[in-house]
Protein backbone atom coordinates (compact mmCIF):
# COMPACT_ATOMS: atom_id res chain seq x y z
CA UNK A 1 193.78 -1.21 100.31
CA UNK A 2 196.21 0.54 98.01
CA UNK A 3 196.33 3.45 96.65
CA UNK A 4 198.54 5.46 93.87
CA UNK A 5 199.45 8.76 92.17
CA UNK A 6 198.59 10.56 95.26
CA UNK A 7 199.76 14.57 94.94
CA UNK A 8 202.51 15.83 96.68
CA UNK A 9 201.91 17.32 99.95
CA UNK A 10 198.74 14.83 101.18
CA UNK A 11 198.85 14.07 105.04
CA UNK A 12 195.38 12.59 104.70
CA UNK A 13 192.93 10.58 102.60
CA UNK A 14 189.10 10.80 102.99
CA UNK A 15 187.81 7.89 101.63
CA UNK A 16 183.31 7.55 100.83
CA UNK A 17 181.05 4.85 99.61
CA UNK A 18 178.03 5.86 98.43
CA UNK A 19 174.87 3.28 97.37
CA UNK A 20 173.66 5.87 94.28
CA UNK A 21 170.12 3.58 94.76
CA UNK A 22 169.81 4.01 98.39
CA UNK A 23 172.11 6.73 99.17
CA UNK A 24 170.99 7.30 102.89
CA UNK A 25 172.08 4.14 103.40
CA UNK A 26 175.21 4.82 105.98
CA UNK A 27 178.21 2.93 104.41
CA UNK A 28 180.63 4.39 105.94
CA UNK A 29 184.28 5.67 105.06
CA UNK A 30 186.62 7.76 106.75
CA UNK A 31 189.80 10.23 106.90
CA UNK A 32 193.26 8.42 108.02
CA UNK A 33 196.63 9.82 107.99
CA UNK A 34 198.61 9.29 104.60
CA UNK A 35 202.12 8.79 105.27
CA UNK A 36 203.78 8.15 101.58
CA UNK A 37 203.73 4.52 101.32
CA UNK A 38 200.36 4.01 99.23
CA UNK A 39 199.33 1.13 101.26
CA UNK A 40 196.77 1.52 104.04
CA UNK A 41 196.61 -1.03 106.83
CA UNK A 42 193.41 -3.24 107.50
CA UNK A 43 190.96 -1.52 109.55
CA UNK A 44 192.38 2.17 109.23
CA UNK A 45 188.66 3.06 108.70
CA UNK A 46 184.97 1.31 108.70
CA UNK A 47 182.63 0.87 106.16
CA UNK A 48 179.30 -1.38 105.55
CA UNK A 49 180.41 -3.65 102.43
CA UNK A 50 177.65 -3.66 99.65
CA UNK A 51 175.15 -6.48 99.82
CA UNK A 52 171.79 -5.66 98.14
CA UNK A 53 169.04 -7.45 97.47
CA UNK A 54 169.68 -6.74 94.00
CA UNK A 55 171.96 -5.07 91.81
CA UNK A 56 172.80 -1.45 92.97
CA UNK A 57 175.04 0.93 91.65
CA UNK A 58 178.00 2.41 94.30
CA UNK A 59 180.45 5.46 93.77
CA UNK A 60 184.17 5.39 95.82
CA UNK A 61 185.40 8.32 96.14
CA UNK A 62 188.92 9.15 97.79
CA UNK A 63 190.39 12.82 98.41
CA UNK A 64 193.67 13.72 99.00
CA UNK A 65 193.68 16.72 102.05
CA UNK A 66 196.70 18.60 102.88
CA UNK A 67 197.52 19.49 106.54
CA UNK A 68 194.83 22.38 106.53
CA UNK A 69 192.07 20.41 105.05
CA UNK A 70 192.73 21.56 101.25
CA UNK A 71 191.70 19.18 98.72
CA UNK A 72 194.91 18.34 96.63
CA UNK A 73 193.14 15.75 94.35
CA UNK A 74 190.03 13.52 93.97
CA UNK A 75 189.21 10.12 92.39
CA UNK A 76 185.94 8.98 91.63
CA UNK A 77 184.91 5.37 90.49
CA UNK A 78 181.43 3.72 89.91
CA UNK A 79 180.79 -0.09 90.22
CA UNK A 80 177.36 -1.88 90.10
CA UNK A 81 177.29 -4.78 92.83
CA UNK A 82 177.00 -7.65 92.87
């Protein structure tokens, strides 16, 4: 996974997938450590890949956290699968 125009001062990403038609559904995500480079390595955090029965609408989200926890910036993108 890449990622780009991450602010200044991130140490960590927190990354979300949510299923907006089942969103109990645990998909997973996670917080790794950002160290500048914009690419993170395979398996830096877990997640159930979407595979509905049908067509269902997902939201990524990533957040960029500072050292204390502070949310720096947010991204949030929609995708309906498959």
């Amino acid at each position: 996974m890449r990622v780009s125009d991450v602010p200044a001062g991130t140490e960590k990403l927190r990354f979300r997938m949510i299923d907006l038609n089942a969103p109990d559904y645990p998909h997973g995500g996670g917080t790794v450590s950002y160290n500048g480079n914009g690419k993170l390595p395979y398996g830096a955090f877990r997640y159930t890949g979407p595979c509905p029965p049908s067509p269902h609408v997902y939201q990524f989200t990533v957040e960029a956290l500072d050292g204390a926890g502070k949310i720096l910036g947010k991204a949030t993108a929609k995708k309906r699968l498959p």
